[in-house]
N, C-alpha and C. Protein backbone atom coordinates (compact mmCIF):
# COMPACT_ATOMS: atom_id res chain seq x y z
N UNK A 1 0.85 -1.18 0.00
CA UNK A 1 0.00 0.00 0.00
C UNK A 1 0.89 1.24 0.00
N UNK A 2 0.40 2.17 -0.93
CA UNK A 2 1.72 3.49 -0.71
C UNK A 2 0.40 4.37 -0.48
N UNK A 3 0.84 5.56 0.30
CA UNK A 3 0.04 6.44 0.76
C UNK A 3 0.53 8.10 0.42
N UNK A 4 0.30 8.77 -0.80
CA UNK A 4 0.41 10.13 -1.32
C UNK A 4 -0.32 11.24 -0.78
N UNK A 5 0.63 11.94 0.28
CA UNK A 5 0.03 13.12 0.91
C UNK A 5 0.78 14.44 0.44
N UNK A 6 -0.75 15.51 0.28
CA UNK A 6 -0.51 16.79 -0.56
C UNK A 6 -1.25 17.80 0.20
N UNK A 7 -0.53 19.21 0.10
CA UNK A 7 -2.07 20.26 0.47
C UNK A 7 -1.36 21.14 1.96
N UNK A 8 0.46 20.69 2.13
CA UNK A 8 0.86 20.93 2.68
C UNK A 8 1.11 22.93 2.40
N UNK A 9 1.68 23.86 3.09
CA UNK A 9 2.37 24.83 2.61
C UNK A 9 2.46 25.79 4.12
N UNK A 10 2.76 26.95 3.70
CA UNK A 10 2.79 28.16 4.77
C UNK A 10 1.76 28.58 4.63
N UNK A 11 1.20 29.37 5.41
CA UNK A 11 -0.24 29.54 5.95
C UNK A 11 -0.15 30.78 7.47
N UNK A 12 -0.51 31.90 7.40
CA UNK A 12 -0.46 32.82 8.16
C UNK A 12 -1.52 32.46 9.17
N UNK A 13 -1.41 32.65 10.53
CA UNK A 13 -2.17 32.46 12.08
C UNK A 13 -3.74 32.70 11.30
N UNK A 14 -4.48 32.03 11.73
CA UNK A 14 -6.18 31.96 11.40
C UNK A 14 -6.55 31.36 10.22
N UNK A 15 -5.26 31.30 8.76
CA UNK A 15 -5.48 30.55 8.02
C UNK A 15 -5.93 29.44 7.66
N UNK A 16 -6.67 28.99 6.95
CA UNK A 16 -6.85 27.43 6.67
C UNK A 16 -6.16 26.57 5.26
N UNK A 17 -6.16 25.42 5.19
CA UNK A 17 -5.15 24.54 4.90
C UNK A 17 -6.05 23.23 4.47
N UNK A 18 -6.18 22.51 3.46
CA UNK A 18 -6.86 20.85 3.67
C UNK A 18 -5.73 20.20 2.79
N UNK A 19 -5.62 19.08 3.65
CA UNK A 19 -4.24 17.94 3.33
C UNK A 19 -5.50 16.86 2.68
N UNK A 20 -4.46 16.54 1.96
CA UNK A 20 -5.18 15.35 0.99
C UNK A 20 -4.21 13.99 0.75
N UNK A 21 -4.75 12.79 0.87
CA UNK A 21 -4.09 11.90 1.16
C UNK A 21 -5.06 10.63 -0.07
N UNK A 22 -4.11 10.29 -0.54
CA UNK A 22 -4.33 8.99 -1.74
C UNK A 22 -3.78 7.44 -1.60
N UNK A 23 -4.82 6.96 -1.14
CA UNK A 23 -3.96 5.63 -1.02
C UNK A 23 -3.81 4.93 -2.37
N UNK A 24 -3.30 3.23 -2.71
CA UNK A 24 -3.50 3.09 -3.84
C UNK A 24 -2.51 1.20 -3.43
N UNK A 25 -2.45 0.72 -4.47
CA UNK A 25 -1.64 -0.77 -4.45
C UNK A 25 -2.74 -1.36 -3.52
N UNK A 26 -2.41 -2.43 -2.81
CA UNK A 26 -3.51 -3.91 -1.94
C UNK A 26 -4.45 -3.25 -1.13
N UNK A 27 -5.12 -2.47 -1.00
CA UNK A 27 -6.01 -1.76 -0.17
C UNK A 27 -7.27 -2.73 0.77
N UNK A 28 -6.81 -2.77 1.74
CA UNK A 28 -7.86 -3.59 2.85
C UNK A 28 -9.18 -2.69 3.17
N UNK A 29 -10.34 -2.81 2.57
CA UNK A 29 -11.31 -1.89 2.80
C UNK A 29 -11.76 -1.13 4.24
N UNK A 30 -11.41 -2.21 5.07
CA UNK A 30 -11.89 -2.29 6.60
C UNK A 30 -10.63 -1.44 7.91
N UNK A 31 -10.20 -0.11 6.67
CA UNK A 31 -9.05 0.43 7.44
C UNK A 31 -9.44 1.74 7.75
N UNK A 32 -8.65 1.98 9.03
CA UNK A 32 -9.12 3.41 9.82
C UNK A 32 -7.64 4.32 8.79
N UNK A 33 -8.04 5.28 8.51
CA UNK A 33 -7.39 6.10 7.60
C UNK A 33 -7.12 7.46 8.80
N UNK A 34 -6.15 8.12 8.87
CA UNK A 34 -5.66 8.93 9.75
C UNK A 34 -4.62 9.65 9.54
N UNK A 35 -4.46 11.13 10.21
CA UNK A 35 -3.33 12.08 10.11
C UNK A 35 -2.90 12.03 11.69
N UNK A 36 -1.60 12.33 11.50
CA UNK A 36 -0.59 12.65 12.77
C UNK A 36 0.42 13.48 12.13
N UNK A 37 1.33 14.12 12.97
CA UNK A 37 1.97 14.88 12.76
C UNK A 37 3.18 15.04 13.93
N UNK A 38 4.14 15.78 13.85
CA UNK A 38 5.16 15.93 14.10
C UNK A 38 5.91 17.46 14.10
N UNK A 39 5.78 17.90 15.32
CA UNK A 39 6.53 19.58 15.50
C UNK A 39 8.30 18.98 15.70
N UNK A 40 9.00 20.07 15.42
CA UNK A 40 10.55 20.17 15.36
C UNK A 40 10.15 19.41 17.30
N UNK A 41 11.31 18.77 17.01
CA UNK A 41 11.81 17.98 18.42
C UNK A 41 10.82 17.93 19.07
N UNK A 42 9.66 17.24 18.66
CA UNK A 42 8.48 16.59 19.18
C UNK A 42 7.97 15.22 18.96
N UNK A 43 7.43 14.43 19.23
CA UNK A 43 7.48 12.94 19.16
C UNK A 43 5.90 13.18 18.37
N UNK A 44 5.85 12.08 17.02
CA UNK A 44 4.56 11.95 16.25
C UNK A 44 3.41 11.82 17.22
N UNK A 45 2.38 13.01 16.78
CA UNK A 45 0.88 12.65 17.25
C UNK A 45 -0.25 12.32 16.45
N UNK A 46 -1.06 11.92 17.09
CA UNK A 46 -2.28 11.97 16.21
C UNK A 46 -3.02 13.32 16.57
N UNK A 47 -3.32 13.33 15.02
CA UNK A 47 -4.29 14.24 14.81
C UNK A 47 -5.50 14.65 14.77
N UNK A 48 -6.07 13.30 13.93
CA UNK A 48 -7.49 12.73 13.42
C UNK A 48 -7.11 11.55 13.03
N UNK A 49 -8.07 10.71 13.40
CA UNK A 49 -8.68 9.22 12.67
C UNK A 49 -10.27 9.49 12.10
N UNK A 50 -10.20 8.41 10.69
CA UNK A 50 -11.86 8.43 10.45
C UNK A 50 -11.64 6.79 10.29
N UNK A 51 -12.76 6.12 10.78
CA UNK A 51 -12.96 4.93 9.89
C UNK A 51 -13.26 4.11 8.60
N UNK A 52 -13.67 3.37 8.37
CA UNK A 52 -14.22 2.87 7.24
C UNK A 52 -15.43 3.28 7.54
N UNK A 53 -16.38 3.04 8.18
CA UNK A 53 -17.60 3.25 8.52
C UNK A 53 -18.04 4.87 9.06
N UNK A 54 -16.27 6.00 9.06
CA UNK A 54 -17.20 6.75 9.35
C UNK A 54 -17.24 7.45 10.43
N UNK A 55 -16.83 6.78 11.45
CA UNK A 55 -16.26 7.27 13.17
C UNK A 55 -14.97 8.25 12.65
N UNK A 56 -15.25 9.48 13.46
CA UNK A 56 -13.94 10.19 13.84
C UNK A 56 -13.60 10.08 15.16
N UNK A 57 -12.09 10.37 15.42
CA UNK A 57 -11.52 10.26 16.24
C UNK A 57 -10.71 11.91 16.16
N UNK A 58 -10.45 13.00 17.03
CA UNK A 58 -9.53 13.90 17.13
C UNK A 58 -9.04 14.01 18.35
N UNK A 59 -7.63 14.85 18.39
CA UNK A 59 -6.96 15.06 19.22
C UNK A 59 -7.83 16.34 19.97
N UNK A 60 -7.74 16.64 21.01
CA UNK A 60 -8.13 17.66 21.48
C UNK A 60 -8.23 18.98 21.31
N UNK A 61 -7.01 19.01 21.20
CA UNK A 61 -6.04 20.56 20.48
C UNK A 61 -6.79 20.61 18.81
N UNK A 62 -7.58 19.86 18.40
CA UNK A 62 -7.97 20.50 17.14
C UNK A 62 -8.79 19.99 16.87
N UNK A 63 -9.87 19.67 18.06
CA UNK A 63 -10.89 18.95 17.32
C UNK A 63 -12.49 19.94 17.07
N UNK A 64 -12.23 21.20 17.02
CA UNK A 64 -13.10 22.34 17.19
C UNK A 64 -12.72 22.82 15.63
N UNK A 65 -11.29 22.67 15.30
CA UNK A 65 -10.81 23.23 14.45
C UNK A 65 -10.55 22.86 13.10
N UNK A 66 -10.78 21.44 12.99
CA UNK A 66 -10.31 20.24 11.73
C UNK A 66 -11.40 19.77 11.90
N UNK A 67 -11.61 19.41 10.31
CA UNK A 67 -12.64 17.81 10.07
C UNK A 67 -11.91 16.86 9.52
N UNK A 68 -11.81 15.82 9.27
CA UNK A 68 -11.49 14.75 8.55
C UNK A 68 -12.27 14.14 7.85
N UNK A 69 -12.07 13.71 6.67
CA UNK A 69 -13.16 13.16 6.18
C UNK A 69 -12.28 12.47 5.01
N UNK A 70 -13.05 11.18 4.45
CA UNK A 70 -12.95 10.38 3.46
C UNK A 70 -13.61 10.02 2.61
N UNK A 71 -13.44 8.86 1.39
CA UNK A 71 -13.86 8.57 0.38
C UNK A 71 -14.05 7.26 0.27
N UNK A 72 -14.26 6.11 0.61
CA UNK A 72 -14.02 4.82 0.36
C UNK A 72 -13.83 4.26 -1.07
N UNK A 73 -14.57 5.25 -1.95
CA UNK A 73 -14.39 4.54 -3.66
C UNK A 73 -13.23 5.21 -4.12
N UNK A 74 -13.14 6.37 -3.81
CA UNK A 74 -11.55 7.13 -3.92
C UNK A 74 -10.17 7.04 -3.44
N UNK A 75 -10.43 6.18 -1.95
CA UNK A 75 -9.32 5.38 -1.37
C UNK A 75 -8.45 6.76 -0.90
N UNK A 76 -9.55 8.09 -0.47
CA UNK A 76 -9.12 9.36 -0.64
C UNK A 76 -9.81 9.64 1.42
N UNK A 77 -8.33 10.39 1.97
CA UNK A 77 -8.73 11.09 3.54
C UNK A 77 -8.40 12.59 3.22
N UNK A 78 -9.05 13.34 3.85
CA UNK A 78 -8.59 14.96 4.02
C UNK A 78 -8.83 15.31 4.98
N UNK A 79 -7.82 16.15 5.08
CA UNK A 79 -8.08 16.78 6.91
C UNK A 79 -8.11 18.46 6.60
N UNK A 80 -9.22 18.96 6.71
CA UNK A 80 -9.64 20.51 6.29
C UNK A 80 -9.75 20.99 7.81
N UNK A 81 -8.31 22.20 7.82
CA UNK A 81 -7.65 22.41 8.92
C UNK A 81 -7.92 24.14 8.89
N UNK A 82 -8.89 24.59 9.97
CA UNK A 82 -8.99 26.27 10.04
C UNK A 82 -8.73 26.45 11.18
N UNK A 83 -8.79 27.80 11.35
CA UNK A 83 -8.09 29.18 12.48
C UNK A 83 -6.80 27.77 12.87
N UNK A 84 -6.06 28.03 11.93
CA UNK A 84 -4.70 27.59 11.83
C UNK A 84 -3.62 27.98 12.83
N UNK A 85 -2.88 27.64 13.91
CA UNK A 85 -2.16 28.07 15.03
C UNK A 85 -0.71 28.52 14.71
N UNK A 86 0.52 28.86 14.95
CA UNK A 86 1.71 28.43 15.06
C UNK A 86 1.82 27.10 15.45
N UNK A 87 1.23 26.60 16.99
CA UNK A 87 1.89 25.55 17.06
C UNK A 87 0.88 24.21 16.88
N UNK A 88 0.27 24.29 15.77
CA UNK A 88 0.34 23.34 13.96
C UNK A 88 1.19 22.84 13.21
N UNK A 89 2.46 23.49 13.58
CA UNK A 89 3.37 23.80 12.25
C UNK A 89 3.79 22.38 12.72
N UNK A 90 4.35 21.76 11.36
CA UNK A 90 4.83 20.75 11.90
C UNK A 90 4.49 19.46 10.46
N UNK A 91 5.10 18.70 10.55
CA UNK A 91 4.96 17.19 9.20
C UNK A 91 3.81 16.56 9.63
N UNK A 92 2.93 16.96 8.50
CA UNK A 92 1.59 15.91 9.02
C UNK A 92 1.86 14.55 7.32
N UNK A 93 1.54 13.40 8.52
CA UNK A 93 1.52 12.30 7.74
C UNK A 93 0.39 11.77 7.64
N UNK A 94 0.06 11.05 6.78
CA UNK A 94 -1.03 10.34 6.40
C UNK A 94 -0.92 8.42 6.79
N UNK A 95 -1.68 8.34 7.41
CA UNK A 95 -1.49 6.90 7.51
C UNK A 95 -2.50 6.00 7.55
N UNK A 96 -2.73 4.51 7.18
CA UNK A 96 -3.88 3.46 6.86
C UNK A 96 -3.66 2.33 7.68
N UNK A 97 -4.32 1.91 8.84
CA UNK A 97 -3.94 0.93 9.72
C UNK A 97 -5.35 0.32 10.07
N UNK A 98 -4.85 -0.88 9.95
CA UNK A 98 -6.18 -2.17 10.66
C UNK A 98 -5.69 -2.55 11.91
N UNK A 99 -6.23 -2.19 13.15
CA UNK A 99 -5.54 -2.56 14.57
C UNK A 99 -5.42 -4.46 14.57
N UNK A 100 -4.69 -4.87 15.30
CA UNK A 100 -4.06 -6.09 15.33
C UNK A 100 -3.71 -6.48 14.31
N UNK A 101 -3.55 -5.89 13.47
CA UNK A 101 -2.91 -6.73 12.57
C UNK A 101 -1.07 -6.04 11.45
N UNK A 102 -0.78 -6.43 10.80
CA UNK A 102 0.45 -5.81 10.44
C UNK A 102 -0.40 -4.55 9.25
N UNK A 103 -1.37 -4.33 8.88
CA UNK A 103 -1.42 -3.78 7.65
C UNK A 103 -1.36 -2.29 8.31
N UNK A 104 -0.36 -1.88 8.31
CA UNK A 104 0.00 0.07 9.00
C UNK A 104 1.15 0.24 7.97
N UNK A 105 0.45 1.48 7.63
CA UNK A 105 1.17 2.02 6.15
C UNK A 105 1.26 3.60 6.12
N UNK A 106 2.03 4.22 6.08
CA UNK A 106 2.51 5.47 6.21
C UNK A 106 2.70 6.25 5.00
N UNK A 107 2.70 7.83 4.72
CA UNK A 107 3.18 8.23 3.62
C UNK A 107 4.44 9.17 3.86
N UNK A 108 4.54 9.83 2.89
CA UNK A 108 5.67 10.31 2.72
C UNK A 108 5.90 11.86 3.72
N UNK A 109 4.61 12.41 4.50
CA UNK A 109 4.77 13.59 4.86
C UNK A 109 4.61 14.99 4.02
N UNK A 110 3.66 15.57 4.55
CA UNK A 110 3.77 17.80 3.84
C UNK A 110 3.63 18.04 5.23
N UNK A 111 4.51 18.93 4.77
CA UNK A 111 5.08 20.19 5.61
C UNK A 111 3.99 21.23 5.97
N UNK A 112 3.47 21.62 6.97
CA UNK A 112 2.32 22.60 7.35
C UNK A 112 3.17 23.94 8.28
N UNK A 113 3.39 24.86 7.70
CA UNK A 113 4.04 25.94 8.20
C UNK A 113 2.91 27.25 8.98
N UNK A 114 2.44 27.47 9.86
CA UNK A 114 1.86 28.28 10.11
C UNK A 114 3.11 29.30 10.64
N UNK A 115 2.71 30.61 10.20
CA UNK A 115 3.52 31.69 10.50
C UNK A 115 3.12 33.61 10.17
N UNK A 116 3.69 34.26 10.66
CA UNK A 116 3.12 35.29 10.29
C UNK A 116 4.46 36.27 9.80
C-alpha cells in the first residue's frame, strides 16, 4: 500500500489549509485512515482518525478546528484544517492501519508551516 500526501504549505495564524491523502496498491477496505503529525523535536501525534464506517476520532487541540473526512471509492482522507495556530506547524503524515494486525502504512509527509 503506498500512501500520497498533498495540500501541505505556509499559511499565516487563522489561516486554513486541507491535506489530501491517496492511497493506492492492496487496499484492505476495513481500514481506519488517519493524520498525525510531528513539531521540530516533538514525538509523532495523532491528529485525526476516520474509519471505514465513518467514526472520527480527534486530538483535542484540534478537534473544534479540523474535520477529517474520506472517500471509500476514492481510497481518498482529508483533513480541512482552520483558524490555523503556530503551534500546527509541523509534518503531518497520512497513515492506513487495521488494529491487530500488520497492515500500517505510512506516507511520505507535507510540511504545514503556520507563521506570520
Amino acid at each position: 500500500v503506498q500512501l500520497q500526501a498533498s495540500g501541505g504549505g505556509l499559511v499565516r495564524p487563522g489561516g486554513s489549509l486541507t491535506l489530501s491523502c491517496v492511497a493506492s496498491g492492496k487496499i484492505l477496505s476495513r481500514n481506519t485512515m488517519g493524520w498525525y503529525r510531528q513539531a521540530p523535536g516533538k514525538q509523532r501525534e495523532l491528529v485525526a482518525t476516520v474509519t471505514s464506517g465513518g467514526t472520527t476520532d480527534y486530538a483535542a487541540s484540534v478537534e473544534d478546528r479540523f474535520t477529517i473526512s474520506r472517500s471509500n471509492p476514492r481510497n481518498t482522507v482529508w483533513l480541512q484544517m482552520n483558524s490555523l495556530k503556530p503551534e500546527d506547524t509541523g509534518i503531518y503524515y497520512c497513515n492506513s492501519k487495521i488494529r491487530g494486525t500488520d497492515y500500517n502504512y505510512w506516507g511520505q509527509g507535507t510540511l504545514v508551516t503556520v507563521s506570520s
